[in-house]
C-alpha atoms as a PDB file:
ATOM      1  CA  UNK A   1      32.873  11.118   0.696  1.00  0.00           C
ATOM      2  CA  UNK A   2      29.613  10.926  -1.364  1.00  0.00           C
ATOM      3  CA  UNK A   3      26.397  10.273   0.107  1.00  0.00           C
ATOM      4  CA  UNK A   4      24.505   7.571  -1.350  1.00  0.00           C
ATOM      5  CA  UNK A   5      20.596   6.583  -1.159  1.00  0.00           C
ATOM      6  CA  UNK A   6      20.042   3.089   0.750  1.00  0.00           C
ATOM      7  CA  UNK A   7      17.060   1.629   2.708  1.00  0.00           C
ATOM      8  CA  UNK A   8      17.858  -0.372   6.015  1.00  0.00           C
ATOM      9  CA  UNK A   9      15.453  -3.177   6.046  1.00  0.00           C
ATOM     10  CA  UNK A  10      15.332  -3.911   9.883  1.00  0.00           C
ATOM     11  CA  UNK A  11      13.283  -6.775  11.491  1.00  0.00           C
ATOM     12  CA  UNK A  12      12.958  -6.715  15.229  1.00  0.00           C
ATOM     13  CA  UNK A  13      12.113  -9.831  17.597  1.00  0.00           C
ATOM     14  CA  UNK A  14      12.396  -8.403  20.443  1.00  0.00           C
ATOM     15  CA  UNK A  15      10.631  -5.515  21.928  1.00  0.00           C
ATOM     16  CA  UNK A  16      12.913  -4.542  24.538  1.00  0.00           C
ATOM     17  CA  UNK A  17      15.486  -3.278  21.983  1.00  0.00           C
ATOM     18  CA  UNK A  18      13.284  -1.040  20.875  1.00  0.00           C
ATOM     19  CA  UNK A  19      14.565   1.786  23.095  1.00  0.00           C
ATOM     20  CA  UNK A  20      18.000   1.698  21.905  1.00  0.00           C
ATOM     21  CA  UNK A  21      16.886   1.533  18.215  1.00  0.00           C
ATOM     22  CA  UNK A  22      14.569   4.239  18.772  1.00  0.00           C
ATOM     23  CA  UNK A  23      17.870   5.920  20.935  1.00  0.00           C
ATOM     24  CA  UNK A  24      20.168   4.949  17.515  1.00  0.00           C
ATOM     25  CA  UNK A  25      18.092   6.716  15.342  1.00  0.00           C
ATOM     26  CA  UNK A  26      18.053   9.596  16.965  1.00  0.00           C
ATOM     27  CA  UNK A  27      21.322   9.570  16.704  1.00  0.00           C
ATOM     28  CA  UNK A  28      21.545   9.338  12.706  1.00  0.00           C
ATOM     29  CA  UNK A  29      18.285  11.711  12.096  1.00  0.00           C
ATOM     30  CA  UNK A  30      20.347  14.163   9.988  1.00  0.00           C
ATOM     31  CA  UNK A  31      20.901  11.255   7.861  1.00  0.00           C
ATOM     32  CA  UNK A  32      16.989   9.861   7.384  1.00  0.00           C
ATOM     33  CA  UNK A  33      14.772  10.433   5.339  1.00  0.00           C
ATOM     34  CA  UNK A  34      11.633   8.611   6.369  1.00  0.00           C
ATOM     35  CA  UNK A  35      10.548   5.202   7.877  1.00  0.00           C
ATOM     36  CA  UNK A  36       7.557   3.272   8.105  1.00  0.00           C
ATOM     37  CA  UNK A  37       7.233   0.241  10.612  1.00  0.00           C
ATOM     38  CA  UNK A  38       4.716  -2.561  10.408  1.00  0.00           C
ATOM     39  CA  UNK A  39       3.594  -4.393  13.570  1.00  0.00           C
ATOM     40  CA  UNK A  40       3.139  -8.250  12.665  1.00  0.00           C
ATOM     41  CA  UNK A  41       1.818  -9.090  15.925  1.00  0.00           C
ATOM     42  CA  UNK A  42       0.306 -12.547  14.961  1.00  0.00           C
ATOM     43  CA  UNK A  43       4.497 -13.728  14.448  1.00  0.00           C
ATOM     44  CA  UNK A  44       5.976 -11.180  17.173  1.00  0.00           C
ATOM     45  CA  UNK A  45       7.997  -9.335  14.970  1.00  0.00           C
ATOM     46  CA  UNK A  46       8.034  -5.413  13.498  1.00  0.00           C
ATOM     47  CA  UNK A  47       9.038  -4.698  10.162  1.00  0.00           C
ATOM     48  CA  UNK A  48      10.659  -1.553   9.918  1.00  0.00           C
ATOM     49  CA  UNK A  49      12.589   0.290   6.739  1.00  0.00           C
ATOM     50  CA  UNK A  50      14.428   3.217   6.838  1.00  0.00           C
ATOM     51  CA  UNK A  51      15.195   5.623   3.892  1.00  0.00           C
ATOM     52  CA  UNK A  52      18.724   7.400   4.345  1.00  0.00           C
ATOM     53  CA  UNK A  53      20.767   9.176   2.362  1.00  0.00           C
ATOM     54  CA  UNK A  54      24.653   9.830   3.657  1.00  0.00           C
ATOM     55  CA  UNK A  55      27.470   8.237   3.381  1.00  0.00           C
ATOM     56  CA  UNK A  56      28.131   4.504   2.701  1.00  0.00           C
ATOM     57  CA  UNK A  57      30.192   4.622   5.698  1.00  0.00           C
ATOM     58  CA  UNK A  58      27.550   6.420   7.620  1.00  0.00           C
ATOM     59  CA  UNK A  59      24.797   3.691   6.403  1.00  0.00           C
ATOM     60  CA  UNK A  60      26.867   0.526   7.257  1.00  0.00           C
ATOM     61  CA  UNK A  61      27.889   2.002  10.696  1.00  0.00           C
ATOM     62  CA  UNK A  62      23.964   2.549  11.751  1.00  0.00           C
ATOM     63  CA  UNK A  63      23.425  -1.038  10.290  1.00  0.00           C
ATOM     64  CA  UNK A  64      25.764  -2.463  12.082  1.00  0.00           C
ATOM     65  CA  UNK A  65      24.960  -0.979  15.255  1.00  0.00           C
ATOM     66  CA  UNK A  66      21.429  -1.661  15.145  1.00  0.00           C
ATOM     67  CA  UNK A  67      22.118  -5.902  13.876  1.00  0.00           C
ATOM     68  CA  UNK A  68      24.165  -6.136  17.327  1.00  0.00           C
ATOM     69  CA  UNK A  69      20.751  -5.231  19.671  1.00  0.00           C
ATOM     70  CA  UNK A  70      19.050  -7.645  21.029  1.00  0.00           C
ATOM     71  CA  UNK A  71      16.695  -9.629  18.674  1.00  0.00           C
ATOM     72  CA  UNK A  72      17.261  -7.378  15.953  1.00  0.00           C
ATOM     73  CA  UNK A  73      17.905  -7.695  12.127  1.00  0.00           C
ATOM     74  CA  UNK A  74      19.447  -5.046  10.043  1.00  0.00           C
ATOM     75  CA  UNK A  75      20.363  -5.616   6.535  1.00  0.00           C
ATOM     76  CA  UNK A  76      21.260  -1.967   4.340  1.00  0.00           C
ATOM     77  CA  UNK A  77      20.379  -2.030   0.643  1.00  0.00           C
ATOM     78  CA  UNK A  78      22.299   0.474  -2.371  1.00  0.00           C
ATOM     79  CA  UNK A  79      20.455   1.969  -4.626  1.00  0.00           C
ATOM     80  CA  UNK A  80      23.155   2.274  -7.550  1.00  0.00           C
ATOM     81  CA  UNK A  81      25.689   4.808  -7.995  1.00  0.00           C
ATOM     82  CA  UNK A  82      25.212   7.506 -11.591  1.00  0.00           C
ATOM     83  CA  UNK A  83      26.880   5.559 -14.055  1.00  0.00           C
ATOM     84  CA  UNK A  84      26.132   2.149 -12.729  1.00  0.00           C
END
């Protein structure tokens, strides 16, 4: 399977999931390419987004794992496919 280019927007609520995010993207490392997070600690919430590049099974796997913890938010965006 082809590896496509996607960013994982993720929004967290609660901090005590951050553990098994952190744990989760461990897991997929091979797979990112770089994330920046953003504390908005006047709402409670951290804004984090992921660059990956793997497969589109790969990248809706780790998205779906991470939207079932706790207070968390994950939402995976495609960049388009050559010839799209």
């Amino acid at each position: 399977m082809e590896n496509r280019m996607a960013v994982l927007a993720v929004i967290v609520r609660d901090s005590g999931s951050a553990a098994a995010l952190n744990a989760l993207l461990h897991q997929y490392e091979d797979c990112i390419l770089g994330r920046m997070g953003i504390p908005c600690r006047d709402r409670g919430i951290r804004l984090i987004s992921i660059a990956l590049d793997a497969p589109a099974d790969v990248i809706s796997a780790l998205a779906g794992k991470i939207g079932r913890l706790e207070g968390v938010t994950a939402k995976a965006v495609y960049a388009p496919q050559d010839g799209s």
